[in-house]
N, C-alpha and C. Protein backbone atom coordinates (compact mmCIF):
# COMPACT_ATOMS: atom_id res chain seq x y z
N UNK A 1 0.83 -1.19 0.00
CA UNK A 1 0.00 0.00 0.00
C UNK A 1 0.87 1.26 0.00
N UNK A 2 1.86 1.43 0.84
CA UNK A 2 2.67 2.49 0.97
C UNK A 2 3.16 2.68 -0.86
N UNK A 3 4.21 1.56 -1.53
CA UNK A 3 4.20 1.44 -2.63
C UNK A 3 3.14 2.00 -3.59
N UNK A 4 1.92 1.57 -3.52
CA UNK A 4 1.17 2.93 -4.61
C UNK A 4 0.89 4.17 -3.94
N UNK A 5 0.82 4.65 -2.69
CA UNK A 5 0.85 5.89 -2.33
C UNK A 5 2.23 6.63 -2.95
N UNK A 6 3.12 5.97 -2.38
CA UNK A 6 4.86 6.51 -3.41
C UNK A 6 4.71 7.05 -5.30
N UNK A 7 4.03 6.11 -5.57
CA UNK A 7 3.66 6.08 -6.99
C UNK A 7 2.39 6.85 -7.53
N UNK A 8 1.87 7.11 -6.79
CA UNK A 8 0.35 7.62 -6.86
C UNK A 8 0.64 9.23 -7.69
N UNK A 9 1.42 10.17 -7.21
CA UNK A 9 1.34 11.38 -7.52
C UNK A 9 2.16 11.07 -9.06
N UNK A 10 3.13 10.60 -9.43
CA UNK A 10 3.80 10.79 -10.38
C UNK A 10 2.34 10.19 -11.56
N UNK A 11 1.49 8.78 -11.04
CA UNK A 11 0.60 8.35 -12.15
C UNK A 11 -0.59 9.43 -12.40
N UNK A 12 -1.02 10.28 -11.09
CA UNK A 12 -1.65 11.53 -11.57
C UNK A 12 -0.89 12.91 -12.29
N UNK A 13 0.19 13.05 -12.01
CA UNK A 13 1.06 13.57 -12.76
C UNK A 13 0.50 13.67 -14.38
N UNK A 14 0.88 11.79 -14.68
CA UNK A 14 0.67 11.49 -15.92
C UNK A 14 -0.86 11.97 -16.75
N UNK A 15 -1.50 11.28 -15.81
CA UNK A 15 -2.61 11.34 -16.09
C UNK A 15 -3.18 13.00 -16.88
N UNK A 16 -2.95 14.03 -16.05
CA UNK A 16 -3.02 15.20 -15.84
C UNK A 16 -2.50 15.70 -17.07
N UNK A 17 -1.14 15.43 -17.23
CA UNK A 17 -0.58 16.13 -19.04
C UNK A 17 -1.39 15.51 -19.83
N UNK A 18 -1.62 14.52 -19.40
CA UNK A 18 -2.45 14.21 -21.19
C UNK A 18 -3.69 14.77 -21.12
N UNK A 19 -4.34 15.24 -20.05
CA UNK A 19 -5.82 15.48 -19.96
C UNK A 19 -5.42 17.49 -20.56
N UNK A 20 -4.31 17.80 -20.15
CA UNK A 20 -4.74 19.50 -20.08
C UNK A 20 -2.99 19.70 -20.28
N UNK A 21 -2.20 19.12 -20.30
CA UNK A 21 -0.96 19.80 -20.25
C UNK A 21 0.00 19.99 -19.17
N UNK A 22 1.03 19.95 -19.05
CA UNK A 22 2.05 20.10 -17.95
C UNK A 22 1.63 21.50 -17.03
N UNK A 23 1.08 22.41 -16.83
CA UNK A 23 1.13 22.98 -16.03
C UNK A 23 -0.22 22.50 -14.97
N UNK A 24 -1.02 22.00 -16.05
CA UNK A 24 -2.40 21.52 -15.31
C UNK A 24 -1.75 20.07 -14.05
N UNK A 25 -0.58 19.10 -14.80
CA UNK A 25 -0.44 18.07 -14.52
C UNK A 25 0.62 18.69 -12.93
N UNK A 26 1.45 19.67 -13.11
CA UNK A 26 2.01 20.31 -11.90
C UNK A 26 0.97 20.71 -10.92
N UNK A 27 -0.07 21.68 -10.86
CA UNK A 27 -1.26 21.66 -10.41
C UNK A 27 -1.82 20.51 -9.58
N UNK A 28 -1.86 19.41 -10.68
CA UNK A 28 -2.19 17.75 -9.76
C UNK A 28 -1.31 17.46 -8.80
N UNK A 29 -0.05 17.22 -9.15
CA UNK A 29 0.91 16.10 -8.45
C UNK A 29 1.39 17.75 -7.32
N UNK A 30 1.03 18.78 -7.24
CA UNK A 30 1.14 19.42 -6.04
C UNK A 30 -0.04 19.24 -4.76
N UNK A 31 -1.13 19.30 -5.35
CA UNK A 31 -2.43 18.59 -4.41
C UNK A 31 -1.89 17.07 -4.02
N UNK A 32 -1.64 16.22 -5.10
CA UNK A 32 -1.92 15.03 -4.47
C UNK A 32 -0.83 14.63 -3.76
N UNK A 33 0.72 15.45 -3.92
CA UNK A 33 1.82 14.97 -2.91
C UNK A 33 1.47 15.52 -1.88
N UNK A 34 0.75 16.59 -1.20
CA UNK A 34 0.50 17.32 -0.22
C UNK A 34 -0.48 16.25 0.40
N UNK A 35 -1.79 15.84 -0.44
CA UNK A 35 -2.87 14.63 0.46
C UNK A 35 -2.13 13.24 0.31
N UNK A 36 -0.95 13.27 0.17
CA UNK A 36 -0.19 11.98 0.47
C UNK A 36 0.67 12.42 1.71
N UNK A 37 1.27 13.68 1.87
CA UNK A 37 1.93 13.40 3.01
C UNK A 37 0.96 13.80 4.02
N UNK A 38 -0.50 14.18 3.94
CA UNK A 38 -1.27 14.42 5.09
C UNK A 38 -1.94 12.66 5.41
N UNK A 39 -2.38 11.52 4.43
CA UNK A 39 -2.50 10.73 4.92
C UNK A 39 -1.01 10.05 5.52
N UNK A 40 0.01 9.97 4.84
CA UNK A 40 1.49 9.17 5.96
C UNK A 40 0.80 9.53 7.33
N UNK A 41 1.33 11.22 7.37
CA UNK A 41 0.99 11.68 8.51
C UNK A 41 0.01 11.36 9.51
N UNK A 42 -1.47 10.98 9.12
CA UNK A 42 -2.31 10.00 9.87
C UNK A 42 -2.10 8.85 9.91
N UNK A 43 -1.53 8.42 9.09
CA UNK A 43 -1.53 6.38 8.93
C UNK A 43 -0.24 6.09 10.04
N UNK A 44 1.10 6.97 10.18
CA UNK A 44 2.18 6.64 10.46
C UNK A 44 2.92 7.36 11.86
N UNK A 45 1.95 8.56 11.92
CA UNK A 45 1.53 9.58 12.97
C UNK A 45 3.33 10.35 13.03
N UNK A 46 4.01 10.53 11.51
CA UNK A 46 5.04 11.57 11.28
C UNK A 46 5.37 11.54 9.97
N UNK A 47 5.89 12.78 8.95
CA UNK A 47 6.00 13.00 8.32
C UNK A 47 7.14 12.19 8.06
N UNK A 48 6.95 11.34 6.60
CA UNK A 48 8.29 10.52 6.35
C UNK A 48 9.04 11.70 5.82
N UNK A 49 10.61 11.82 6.58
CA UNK A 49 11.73 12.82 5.75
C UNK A 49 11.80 12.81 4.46
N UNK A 50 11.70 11.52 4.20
CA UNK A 50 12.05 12.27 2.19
C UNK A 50 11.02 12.59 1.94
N UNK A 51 9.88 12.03 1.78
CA UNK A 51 8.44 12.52 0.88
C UNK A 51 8.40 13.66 1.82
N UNK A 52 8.93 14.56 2.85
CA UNK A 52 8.66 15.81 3.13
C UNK A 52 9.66 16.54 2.57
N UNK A 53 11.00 16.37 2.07
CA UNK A 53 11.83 16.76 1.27
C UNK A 53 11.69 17.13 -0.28
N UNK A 54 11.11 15.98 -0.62
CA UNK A 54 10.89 15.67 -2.20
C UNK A 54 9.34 16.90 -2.10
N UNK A 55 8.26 17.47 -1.41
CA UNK A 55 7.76 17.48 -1.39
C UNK A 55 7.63 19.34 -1.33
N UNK A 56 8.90 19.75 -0.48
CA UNK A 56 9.48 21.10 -0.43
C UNK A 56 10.41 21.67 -1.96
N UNK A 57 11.02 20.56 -2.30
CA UNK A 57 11.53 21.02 -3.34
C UNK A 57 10.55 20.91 -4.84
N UNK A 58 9.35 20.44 -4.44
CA UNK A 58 8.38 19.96 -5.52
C UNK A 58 7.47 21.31 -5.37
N UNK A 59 7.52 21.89 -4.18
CA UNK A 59 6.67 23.42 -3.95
C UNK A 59 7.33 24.38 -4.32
N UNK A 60 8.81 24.24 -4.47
CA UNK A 60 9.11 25.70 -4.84
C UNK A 60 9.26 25.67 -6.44
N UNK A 61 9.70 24.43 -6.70
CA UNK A 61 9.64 24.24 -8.41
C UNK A 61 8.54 23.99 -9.16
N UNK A 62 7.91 23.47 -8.46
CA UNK A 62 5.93 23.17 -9.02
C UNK A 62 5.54 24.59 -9.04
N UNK A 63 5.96 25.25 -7.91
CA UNK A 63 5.26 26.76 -7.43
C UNK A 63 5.77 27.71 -8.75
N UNK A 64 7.19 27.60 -8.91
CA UNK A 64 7.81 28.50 -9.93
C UNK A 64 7.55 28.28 -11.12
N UNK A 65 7.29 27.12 -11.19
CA UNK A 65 6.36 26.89 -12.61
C UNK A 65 5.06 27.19 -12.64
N UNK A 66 4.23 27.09 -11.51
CA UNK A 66 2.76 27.74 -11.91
C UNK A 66 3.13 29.20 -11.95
N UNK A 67 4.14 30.09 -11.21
CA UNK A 67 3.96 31.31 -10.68
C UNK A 67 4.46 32.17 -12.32
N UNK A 68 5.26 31.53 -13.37
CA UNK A 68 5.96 32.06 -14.26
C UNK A 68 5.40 31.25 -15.65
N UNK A 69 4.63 30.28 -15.21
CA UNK A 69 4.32 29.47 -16.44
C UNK A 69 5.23 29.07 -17.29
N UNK A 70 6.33 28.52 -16.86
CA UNK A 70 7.74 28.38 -17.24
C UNK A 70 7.96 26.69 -17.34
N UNK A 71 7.71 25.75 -18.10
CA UNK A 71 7.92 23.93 -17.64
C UNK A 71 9.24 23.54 -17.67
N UNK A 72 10.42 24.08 -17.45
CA UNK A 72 11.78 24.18 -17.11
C UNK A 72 11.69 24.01 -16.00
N UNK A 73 11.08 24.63 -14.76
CA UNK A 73 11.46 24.53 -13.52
C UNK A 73 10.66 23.00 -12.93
N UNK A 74 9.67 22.77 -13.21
CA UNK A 74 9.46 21.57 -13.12
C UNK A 74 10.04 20.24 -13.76
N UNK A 75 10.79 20.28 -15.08
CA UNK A 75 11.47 19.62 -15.19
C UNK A 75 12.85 19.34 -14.99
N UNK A 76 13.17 20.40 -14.17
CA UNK A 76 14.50 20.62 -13.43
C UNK A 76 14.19 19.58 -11.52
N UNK A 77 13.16 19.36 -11.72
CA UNK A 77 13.38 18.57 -10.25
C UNK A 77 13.70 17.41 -10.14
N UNK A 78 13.56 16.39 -10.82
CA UNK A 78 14.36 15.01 -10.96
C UNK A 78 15.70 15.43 -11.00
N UNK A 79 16.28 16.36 -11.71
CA UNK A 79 17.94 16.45 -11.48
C UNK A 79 17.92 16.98 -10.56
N UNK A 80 17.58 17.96 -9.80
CA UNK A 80 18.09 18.27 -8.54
C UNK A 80 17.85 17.40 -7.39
N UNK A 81 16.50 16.50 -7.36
CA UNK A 81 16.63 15.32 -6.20
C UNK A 81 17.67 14.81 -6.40
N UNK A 82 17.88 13.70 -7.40
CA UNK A 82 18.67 13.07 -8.49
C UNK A 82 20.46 13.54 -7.82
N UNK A 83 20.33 14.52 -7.96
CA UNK A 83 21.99 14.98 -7.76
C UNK A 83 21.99 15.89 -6.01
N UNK A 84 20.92 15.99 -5.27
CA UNK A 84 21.07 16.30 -4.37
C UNK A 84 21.34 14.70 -3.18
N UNK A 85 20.61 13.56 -3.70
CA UNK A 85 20.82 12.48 -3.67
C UNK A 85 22.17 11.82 -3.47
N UNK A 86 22.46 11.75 -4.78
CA UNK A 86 24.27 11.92 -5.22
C UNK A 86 25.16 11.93 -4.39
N UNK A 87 24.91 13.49 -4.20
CA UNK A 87 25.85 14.14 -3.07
C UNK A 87 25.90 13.63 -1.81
N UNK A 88 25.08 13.05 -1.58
CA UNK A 88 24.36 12.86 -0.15
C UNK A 88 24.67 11.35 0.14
N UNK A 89 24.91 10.12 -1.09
CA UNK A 89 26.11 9.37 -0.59
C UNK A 89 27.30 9.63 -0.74
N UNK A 90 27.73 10.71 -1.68
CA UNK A 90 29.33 10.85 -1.68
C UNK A 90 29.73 11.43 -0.46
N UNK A 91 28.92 12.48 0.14
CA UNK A 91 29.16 12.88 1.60
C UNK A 91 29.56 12.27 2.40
N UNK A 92 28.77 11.08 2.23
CA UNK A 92 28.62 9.93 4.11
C UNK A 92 29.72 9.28 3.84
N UNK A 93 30.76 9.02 2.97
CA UNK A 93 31.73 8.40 2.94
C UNK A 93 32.65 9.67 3.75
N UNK A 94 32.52 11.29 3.92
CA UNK A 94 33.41 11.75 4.94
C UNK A 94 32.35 12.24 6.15
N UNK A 95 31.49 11.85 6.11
CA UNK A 95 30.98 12.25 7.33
C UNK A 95 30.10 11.59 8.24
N UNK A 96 30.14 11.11 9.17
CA UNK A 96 29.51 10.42 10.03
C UNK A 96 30.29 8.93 10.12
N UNK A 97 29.25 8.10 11.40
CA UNK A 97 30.02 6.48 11.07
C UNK A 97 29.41 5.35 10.12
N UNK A 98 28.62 5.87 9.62
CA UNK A 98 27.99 4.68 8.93
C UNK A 98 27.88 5.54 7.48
N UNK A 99 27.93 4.82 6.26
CA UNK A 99 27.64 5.29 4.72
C UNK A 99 26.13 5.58 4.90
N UNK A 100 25.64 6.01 3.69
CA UNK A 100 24.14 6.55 3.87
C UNK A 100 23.21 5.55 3.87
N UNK A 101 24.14 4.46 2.85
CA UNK A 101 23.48 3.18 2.61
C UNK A 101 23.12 1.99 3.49
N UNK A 102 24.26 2.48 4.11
CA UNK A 102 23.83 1.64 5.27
C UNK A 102 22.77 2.31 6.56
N UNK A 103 22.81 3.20 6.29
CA UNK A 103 21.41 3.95 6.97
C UNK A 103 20.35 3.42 6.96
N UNK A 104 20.23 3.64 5.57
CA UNK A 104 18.88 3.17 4.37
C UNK A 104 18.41 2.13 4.47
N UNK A 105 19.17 0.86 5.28
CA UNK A 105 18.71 -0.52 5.11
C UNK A 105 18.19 -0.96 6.37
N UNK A 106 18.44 0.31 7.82
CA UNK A 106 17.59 0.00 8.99
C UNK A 106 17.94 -1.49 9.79
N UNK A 107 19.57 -1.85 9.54
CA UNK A 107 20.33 -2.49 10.40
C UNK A 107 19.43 -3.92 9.47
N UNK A 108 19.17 -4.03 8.68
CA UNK A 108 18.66 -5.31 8.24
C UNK A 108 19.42 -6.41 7.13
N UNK A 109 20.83 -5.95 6.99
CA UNK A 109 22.07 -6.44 6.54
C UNK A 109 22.90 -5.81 6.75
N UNK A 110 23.58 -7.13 7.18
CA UNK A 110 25.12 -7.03 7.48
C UNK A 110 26.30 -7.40 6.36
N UNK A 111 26.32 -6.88 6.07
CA UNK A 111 27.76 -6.36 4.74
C UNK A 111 29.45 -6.16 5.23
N UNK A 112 30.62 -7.06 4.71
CA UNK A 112 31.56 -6.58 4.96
C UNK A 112 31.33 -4.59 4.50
N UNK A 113 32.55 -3.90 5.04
CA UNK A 113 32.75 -2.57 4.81
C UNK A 113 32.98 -2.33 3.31
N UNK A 114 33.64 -2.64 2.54
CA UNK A 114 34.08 -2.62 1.27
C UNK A 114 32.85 -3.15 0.66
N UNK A 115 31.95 -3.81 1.05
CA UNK A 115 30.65 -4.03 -0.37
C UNK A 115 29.73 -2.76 0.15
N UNK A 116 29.57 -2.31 1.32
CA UNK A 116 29.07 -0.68 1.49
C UNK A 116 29.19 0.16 1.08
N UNK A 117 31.10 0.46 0.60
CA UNK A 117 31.30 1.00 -0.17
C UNK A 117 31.19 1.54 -1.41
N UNK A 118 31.30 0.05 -1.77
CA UNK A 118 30.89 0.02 -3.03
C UNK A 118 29.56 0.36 -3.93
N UNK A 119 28.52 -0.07 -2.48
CA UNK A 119 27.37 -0.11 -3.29
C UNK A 119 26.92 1.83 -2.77
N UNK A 120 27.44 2.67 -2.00
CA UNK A 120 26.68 3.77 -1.56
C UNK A 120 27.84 4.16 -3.01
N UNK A 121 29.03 4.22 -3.00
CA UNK A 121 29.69 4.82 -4.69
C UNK A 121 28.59 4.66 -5.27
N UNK A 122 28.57 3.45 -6.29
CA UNK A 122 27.51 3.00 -6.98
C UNK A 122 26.18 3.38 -6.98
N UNK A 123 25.39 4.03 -5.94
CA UNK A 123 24.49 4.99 -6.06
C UNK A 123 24.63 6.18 -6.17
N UNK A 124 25.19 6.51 -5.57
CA UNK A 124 25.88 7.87 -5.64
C UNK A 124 26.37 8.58 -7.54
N UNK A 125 27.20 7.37 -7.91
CA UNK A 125 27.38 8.03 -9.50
C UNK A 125 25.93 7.23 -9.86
N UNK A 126 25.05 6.55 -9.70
CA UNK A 126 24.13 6.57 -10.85
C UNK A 126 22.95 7.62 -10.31
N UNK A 127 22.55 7.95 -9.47
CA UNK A 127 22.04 9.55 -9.16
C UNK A 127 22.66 10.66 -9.64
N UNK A 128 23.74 10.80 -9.73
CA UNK A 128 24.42 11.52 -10.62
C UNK A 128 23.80 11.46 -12.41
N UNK A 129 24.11 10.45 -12.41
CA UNK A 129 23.81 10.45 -14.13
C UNK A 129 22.30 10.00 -14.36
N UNK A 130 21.97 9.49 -13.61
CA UNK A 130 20.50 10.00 -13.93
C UNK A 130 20.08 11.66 -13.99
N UNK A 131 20.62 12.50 -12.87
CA UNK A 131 20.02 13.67 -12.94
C UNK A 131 20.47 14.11 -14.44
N UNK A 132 22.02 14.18 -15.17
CA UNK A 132 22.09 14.58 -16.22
C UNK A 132 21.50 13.81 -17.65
N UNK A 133 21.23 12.75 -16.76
CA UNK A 133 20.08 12.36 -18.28
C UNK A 133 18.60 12.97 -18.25
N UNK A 134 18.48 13.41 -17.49
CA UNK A 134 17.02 14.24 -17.42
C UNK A 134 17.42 15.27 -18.10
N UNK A 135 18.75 16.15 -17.87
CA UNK A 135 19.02 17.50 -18.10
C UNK A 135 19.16 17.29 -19.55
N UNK A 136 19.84 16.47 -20.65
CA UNK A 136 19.70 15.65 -21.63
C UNK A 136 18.66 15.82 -22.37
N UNK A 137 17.49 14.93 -21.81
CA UNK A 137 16.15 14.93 -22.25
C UNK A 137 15.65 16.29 -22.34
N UNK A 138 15.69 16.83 -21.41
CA UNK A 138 14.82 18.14 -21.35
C UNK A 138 15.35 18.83 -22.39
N UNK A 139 16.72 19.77 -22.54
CA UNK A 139 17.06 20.19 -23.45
C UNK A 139 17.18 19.77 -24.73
N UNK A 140 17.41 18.53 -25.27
CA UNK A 140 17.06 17.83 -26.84
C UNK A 140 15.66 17.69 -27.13
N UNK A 141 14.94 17.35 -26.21
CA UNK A 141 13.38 16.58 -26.45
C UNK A 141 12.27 17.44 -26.14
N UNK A 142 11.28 17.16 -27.23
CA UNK A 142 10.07 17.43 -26.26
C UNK A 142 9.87 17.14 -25.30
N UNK A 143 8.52 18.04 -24.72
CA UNK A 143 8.19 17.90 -23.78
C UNK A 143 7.40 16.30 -23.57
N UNK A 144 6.61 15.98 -24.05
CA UNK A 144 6.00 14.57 -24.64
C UNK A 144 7.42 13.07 -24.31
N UNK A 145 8.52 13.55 -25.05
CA UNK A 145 9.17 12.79 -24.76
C UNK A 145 9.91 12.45 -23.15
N UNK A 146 10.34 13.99 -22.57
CA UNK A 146 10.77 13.93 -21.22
C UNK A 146 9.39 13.27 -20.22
N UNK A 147 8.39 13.37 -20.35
CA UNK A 147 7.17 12.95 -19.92
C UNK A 147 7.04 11.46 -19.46
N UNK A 148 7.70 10.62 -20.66
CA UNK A 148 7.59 9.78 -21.30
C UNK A 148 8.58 8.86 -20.26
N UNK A 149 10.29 9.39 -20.43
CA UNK A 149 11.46 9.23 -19.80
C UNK A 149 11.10 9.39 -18.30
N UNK A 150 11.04 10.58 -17.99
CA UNK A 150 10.13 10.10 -16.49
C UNK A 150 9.34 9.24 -15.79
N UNK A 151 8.31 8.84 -16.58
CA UNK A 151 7.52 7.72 -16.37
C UNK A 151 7.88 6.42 -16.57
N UNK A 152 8.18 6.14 -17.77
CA UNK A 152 8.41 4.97 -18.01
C UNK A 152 10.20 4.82 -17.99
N UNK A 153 10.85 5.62 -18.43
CA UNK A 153 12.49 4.91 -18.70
C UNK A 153 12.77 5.42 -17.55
N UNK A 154 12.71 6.42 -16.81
CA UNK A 154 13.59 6.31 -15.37
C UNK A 154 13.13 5.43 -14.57
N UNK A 155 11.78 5.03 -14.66
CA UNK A 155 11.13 3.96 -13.38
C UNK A 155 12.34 2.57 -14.17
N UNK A 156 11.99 2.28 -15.34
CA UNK A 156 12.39 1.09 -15.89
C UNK A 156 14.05 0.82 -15.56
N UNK A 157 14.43 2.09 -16.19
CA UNK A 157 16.50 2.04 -15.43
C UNK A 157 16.75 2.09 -14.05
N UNK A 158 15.74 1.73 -13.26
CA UNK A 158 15.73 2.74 -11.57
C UNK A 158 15.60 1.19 -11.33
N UNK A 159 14.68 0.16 -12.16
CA UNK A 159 14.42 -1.16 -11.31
C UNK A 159 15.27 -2.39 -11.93
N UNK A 160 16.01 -1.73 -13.10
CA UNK A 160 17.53 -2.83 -13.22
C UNK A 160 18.24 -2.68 -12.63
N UNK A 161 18.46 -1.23 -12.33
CA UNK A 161 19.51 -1.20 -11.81
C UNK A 161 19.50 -1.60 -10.05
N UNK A 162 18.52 -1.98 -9.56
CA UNK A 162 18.36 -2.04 -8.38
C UNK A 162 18.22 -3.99 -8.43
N UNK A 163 17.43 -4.26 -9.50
CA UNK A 163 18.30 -5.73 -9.79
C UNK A 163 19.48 -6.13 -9.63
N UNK A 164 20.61 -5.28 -10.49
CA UNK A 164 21.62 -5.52 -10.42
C UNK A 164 22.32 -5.38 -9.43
N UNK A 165 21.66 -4.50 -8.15
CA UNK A 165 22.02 -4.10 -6.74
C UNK A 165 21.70 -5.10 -5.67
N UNK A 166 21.12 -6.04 -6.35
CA UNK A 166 20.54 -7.36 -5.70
C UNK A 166 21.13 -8.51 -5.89
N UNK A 167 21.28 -8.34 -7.27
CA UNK A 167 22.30 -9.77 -7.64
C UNK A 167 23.84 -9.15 -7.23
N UNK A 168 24.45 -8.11 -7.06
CA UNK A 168 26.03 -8.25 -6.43
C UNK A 168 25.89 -8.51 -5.23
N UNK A 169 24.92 -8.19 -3.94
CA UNK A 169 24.41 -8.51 -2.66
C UNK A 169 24.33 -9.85 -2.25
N UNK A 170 23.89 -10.42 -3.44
CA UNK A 170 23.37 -11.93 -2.83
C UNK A 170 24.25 -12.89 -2.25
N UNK A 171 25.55 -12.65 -2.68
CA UNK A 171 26.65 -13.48 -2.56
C UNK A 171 26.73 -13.23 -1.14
N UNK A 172 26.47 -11.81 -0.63
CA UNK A 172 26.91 -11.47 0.81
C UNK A 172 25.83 -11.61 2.02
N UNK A 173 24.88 -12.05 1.31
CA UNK A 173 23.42 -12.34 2.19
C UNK A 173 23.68 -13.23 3.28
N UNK A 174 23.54 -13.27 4.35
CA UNK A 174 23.52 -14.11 5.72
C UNK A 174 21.87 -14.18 6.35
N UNK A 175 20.87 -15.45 5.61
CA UNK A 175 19.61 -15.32 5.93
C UNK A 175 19.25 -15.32 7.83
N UNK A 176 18.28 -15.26 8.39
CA UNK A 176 16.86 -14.60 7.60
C UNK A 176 17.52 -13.14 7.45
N UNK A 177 16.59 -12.67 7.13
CA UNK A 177 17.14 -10.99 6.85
C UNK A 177 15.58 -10.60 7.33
N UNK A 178 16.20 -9.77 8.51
CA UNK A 178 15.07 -8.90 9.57
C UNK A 178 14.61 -7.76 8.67
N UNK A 179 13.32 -8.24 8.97
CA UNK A 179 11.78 -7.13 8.48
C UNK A 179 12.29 -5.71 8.72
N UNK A 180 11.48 -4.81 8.19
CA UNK A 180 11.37 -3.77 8.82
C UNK A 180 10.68 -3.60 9.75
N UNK A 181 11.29 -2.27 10.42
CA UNK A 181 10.37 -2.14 11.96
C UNK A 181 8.99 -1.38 11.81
């Protein structure tokens, strides 16, 4: 359930350009990320940090696009999550005691240090180059096409590559592997 709430605003998103156009579809996915983090907020009784993150930077760029009628600034927010992301495992390799990645997994594998490494790098440059393949799209392509890349080819490169983040893991798996809390 959480899973289509996550997904929910980007498929009204969709929905929305094809009915009226990208500024109508910004319009949507600003209502419906806002009545997504007001139900978390009842279902979970606190605002999850990223969908309140993703959700601030979706107001000032959703906002600057309704406020200027400009679809640049809205399609400038996948690269800036995207590469604010990035940064944010290349960081934890100098700051703090644990990588980000290992944050992220809520003590539910145990990994020598060097496959941590490897795998918070490894996110880290492909958040990177995802954000500049958006920047890519946007500037060569229609709008129709970046639409398109959003929806379907970043979800689609987002869940090989997280395959492939599964199959280098497996070797290091020590079952059961504890639930989340």
């Amino acid at each position: 359930m959480k899973l289509f709430f996550e997904f929910l605003p980007i498929i009204v998103f969709f929905i929305f350009y094809k009915l009226g156009g990208l500024i109508l579809a910004t319009q949507a996915i600003l209502i419906t990320t806002l009545m997504n983090l007001v139900l978390l907020r009842i279902r979970m009784g606190v605002y999850p940090r990223t969908q309140l993150i993703s959700f601030f930077i979706l107001l000032i760029l959703g906002g600057t696009t309704l406020l200027l009628r400009n679809e640049l600034f809205i399609k400038c927010k996948p690269t800036i999550v995207c590469w604010s992301c990035g940064l944010m495992f290349f960081g934890s390799h100098f700051v703090g005691s644990k990588l980000l990645i290992q944050r992220l997994n809520y003590g539910r594998f145990d990994f020598p240090l060097v496959v941590w490494e490897k795998l918070n790098t490894s996110w880290a440059i492909f958040c990177m180059l995802m954000g500049a393949i958006n920047l890519y799209i946007i500037y060569n392509f229609n709008t129709d096409v970046w639409i398109n890349f959003k929806l379907f080819g970043a979800t689609a490169v987002t869940g090989i590559y997280m395959i492939a983040q599964l199959t280098y893991v497996t070797y290091y798996l020590k079952f059961p592997i504890r639930p989340f809390r």
